[in-house]
PDB file of N, CA and C in Angstrom:
ATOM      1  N   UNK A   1     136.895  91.628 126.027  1.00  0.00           N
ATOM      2  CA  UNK A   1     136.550  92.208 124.742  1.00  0.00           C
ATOM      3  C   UNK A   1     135.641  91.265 123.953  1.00  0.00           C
ATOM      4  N   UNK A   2     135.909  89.668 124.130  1.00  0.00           N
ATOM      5  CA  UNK A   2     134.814  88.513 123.306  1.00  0.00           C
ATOM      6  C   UNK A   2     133.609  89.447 123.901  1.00  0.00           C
ATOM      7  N   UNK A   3     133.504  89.136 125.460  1.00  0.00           N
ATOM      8  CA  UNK A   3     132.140  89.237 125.456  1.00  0.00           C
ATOM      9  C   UNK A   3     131.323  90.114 125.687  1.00  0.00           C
ATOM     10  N   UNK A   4     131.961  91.471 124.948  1.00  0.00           N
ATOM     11  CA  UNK A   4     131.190  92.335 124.768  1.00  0.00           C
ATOM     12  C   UNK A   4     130.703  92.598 123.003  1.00  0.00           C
ATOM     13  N   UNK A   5     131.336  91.658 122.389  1.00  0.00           N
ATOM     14  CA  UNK A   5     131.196  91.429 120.666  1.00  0.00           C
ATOM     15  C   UNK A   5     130.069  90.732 120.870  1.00  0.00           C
ATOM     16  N   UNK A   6     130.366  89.577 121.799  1.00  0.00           N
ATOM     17  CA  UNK A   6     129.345  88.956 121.530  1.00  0.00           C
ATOM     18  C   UNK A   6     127.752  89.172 122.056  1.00  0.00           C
ATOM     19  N   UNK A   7     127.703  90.045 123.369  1.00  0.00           N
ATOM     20  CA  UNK A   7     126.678  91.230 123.325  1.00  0.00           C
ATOM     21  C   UNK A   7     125.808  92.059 122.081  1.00  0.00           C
ATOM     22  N   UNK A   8     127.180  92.626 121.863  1.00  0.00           N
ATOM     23  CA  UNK A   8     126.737  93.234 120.251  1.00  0.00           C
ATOM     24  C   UNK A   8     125.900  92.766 119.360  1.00  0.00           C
ATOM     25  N   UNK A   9     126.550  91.105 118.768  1.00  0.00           N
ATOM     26  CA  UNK A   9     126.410  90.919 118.075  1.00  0.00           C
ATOM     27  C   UNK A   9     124.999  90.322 118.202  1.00  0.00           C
ATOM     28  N   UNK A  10     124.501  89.526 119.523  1.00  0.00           N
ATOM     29  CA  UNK A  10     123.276  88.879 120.206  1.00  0.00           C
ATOM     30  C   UNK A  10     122.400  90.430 119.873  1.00  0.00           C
ATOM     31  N   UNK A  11     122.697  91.175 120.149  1.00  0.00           N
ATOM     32  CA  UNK A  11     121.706  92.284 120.276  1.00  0.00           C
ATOM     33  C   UNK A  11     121.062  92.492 119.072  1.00  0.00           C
ATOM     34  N   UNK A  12     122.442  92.922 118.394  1.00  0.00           N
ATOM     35  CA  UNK A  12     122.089  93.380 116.547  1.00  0.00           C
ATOM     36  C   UNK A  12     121.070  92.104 115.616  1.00  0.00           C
ATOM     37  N   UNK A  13     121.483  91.072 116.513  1.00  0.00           N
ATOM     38  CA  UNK A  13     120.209  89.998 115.957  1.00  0.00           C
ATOM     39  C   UNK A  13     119.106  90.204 116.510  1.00  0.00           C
ATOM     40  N   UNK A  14     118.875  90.290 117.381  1.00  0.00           N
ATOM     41  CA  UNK A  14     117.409  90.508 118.215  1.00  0.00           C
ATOM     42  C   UNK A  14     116.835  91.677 117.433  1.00  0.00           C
ATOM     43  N   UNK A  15     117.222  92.937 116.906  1.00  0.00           N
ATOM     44  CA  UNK A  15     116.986  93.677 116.052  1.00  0.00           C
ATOM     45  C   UNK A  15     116.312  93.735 114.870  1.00  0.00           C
ATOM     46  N   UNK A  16     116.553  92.026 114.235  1.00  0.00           N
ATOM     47  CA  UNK A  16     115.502  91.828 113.179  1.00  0.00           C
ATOM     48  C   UNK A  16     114.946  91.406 113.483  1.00  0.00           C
ATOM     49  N   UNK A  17     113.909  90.890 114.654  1.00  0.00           N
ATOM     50  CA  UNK A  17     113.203  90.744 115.388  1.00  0.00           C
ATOM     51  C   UNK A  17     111.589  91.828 115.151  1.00  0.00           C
ATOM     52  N   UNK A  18     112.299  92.772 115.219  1.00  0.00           N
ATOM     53  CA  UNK A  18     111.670  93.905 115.549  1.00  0.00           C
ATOM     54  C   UNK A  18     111.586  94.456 114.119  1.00  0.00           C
ATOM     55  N   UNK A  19     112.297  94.466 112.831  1.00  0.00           N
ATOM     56  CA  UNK A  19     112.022  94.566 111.527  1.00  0.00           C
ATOM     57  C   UNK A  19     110.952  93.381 111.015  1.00  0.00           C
ATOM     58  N   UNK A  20     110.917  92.328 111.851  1.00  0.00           N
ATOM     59  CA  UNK A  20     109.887  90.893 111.378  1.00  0.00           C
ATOM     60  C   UNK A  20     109.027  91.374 111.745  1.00  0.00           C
ATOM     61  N   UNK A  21     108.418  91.768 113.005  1.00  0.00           N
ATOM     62  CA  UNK A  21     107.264  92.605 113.498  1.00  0.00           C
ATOM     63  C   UNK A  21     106.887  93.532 112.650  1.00  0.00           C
ATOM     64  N   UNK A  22     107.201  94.631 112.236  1.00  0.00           N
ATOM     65  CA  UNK A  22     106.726  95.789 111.268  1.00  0.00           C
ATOM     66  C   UNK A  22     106.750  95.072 109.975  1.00  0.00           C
ATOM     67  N   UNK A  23     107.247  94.142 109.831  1.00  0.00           N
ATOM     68  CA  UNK A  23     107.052  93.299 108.505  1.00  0.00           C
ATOM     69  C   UNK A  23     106.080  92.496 108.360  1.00  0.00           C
ATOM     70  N   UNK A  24     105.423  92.094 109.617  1.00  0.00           N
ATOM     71  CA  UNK A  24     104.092  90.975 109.516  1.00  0.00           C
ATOM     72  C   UNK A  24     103.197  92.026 109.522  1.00  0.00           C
ATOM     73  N   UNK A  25     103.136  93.351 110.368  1.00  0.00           N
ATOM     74  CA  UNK A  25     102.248  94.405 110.266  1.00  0.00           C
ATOM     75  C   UNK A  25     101.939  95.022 108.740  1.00  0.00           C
ATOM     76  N   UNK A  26     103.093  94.902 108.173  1.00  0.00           N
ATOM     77  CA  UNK A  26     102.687  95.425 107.008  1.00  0.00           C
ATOM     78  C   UNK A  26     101.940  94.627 105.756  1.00  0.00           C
ATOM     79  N   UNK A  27     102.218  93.132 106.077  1.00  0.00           N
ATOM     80  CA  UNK A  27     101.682  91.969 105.421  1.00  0.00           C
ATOM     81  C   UNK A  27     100.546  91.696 105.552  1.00  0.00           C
ATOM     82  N   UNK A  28      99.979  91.947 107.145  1.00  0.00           N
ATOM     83  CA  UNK A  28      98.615  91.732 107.432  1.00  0.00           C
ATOM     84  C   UNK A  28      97.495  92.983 107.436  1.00  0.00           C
ATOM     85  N   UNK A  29      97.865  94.019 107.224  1.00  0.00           N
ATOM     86  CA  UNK A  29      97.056  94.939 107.290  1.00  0.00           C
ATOM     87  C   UNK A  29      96.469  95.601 106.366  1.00  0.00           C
ATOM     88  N   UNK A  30      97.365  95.398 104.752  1.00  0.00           N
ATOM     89  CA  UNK A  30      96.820  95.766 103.833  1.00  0.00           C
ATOM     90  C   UNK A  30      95.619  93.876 103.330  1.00  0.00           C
ATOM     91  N   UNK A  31      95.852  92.993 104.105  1.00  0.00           N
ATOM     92  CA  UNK A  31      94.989  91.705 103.813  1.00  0.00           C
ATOM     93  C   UNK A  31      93.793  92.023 104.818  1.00  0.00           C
ATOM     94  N   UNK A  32      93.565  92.720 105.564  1.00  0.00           N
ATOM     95  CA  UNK A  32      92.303  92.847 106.383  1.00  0.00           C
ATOM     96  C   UNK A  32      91.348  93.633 105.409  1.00  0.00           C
ATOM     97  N   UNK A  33      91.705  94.818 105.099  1.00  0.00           N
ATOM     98  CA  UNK A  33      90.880  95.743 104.310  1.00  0.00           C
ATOM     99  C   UNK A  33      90.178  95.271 103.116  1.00  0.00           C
ATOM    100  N   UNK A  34      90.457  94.295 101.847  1.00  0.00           N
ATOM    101  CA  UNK A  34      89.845  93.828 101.307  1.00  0.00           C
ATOM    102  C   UNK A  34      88.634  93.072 101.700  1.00  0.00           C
ATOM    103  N   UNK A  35      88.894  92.205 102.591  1.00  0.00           N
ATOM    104  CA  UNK A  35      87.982  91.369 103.239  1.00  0.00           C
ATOM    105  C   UNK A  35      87.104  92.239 104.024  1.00  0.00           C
ATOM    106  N   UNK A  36      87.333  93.256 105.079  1.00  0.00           N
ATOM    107  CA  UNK A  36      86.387  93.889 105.787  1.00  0.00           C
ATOM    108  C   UNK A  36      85.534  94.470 104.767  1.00  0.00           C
ATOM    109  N   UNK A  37      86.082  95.029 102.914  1.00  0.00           N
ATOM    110  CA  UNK A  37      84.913  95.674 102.321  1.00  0.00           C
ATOM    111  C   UNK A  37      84.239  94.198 101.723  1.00  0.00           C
ATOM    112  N   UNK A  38      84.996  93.242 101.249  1.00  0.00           N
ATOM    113  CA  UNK A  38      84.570  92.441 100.512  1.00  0.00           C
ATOM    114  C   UNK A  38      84.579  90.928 100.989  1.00  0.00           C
ATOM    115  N   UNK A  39      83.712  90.246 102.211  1.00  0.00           N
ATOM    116  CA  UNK A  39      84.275  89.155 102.566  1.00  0.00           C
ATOM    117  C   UNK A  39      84.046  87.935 101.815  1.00  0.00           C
ATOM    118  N   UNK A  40      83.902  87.565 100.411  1.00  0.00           N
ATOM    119  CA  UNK A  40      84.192  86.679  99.426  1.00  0.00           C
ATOM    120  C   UNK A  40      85.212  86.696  99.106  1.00  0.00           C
ATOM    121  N   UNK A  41      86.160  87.651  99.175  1.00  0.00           N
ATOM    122  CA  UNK A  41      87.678  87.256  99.122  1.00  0.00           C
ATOM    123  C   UNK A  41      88.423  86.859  99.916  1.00  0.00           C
ATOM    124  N   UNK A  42      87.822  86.346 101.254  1.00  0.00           N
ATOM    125  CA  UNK A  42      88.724  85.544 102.257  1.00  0.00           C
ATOM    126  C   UNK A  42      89.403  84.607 102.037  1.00  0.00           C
ATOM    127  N   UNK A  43      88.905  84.005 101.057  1.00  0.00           N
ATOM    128  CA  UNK A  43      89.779  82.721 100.872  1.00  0.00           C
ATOM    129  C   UNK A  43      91.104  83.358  99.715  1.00  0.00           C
ATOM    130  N   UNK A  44      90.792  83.867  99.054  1.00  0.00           N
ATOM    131  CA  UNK A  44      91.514  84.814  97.837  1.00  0.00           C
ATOM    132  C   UNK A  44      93.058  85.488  98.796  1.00  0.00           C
ATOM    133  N   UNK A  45      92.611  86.752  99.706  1.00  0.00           N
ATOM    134  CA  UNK A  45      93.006  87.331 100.194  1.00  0.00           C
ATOM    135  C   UNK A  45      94.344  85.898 101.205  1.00  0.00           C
ATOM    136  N   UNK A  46      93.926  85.699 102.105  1.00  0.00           N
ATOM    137  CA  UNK A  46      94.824  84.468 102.790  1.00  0.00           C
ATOM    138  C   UNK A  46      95.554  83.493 101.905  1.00  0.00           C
ATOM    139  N   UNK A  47      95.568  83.222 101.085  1.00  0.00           N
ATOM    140  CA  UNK A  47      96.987  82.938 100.208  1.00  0.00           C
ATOM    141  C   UNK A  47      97.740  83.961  99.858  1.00  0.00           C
ATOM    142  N   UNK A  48      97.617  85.042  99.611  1.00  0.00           N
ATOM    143  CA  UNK A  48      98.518  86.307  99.560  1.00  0.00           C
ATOM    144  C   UNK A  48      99.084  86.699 100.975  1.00  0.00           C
ATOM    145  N   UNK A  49      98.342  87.034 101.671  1.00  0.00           N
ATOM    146  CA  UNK A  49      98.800  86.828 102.709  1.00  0.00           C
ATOM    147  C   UNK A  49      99.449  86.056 103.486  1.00  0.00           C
ATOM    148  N   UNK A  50      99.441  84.548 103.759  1.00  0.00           N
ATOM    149  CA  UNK A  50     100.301  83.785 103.530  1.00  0.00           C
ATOM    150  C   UNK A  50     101.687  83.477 103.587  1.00  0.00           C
ATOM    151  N   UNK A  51     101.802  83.847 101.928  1.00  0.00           N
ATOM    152  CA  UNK A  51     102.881  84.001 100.797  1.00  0.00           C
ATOM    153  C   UNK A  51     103.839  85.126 101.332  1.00  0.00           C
ATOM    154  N   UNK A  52     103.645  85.953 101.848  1.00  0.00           N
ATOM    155  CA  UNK A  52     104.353  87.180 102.475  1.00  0.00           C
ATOM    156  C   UNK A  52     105.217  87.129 103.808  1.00  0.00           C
ATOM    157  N   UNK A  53     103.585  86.459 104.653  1.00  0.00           N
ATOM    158  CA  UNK A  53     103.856  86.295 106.298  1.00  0.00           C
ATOM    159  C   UNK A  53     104.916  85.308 106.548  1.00  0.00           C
ATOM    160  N   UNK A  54     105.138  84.263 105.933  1.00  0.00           N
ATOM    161  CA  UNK A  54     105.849  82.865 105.789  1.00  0.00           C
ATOM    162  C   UNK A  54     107.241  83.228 105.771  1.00  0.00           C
ATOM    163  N   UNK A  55     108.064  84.488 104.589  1.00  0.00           N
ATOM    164  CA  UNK A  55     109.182  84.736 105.173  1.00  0.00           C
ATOM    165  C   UNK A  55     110.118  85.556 105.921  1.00  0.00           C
ATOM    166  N   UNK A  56     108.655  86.449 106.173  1.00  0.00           N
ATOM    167  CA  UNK A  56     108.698  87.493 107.142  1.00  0.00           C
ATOM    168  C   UNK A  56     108.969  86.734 108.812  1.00  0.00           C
ATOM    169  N   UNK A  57     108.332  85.522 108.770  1.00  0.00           N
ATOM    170  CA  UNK A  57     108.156  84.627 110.209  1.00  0.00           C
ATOM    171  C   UNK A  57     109.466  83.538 110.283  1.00  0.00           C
ATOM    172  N   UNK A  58     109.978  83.492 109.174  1.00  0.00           N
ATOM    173  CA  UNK A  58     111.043  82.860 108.907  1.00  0.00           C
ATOM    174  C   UNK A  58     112.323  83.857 109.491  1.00  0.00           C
ATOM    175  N   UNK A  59     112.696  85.169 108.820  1.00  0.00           N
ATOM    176  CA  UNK A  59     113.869  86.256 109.052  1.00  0.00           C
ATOM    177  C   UNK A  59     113.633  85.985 110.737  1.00  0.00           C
ATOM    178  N   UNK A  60     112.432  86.124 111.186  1.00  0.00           N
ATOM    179  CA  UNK A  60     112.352  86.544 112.860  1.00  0.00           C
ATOM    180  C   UNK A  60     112.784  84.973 113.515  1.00  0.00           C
ATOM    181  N   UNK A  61     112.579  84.020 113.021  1.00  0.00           N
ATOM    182  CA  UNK A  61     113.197  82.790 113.776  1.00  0.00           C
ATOM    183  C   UNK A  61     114.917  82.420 113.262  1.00  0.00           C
ATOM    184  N   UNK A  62     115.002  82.802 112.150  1.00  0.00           N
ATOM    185  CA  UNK A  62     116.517  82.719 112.318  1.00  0.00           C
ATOM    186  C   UNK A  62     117.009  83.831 112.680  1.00  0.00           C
ATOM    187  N   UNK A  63     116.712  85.219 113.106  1.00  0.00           N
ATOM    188  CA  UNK A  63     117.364  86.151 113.640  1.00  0.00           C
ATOM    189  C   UNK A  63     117.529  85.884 115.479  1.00  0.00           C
ATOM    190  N   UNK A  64     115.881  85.042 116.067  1.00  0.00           N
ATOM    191  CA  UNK A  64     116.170  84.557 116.758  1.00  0.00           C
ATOM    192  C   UNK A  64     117.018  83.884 117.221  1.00  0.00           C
ATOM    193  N   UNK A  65     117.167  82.773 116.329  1.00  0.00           N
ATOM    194  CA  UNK A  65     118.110  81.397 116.573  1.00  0.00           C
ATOM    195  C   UNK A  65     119.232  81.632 116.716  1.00  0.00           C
ATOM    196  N   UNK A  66     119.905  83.186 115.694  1.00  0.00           N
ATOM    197  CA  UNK A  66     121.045  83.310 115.583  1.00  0.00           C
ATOM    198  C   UNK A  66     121.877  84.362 116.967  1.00  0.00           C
ATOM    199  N   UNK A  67     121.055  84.741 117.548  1.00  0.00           N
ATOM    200  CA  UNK A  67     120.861  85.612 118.800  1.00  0.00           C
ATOM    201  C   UNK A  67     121.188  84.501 119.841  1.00  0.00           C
ATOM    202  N   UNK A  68     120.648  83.684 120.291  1.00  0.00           N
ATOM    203  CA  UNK A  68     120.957  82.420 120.866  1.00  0.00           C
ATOM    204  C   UNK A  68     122.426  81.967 121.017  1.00  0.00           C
ATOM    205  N   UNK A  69     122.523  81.540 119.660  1.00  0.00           N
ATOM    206  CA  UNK A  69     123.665  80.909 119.021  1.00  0.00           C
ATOM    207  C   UNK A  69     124.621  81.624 119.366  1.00  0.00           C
ATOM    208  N   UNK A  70     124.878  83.006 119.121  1.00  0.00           N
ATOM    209  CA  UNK A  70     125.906  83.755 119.617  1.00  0.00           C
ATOM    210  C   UNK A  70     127.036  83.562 120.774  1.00  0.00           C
ATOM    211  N   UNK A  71     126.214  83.808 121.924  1.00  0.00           N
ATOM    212  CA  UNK A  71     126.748  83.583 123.398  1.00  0.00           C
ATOM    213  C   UNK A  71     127.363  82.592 123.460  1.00  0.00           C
ATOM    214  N   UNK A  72     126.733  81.286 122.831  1.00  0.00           N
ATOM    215  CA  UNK A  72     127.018  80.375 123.561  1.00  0.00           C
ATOM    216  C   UNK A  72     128.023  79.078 122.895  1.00  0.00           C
ATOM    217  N   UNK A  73     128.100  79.465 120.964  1.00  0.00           N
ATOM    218  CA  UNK A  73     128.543  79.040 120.395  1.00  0.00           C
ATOM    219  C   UNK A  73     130.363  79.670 120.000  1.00  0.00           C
ATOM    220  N   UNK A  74     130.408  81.046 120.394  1.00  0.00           N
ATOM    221  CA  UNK A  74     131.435  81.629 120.242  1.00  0.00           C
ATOM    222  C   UNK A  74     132.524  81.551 121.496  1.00  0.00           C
ATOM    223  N   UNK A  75     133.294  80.497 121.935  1.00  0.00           N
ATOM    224  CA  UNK A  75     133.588  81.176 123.290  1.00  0.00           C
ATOM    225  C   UNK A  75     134.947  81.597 123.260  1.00  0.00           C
TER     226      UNK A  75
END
C-alpha cells in the first residue's frame, strides 16, 4: 500500500511539471509580440518577462525535486 502512495504521490508532482510548461508558454508569448511589432522594446520587454519566467521555472524544479524525493525518502 506505501508504494503505491508513493507512486501517487511522485506522479501528482510530476503534474506541476506540466502546469510550469503552460506557464512559461503563457509568460513568453504574450513577450514575443511586442517586440516582433516593436523591436526597441527588447530590452523593456525581457525584464518582464523575466520577472514571470523565474517563478514559473522555480514551481517546475521543486515539483521536480519533490517527485524524486518521494520514492526514495519515504520508505
Amino acid at each position: 500500500m506505501l508504494e503505491g502512495a508513493k507512486s501517487i504521490g511522485a506522479g501528482a508532482a510530476t503534474i506541476a511539471s506540466a502546469g510550469a510548461a503552460a506557464g512559461i508558454g503563457n509568460v513568453s508569448s504574450p513577450s514575443i509580440h511586442p517586440v516582433a511589432r516593436n523591436p526597441s522594446l527588447a530590452k523593456q520587454s525581457f525584464g518582464h518577462a523575466i520577472s514571470g519566467f523565474a517563478p514559473t521555472e522555480a514551481i517546475a524544479l521543486f515539483a521536480s525535486m519533490t517527485a524524486f524525493l518521494i520514492p526514495f525518502v519515504f520508505r
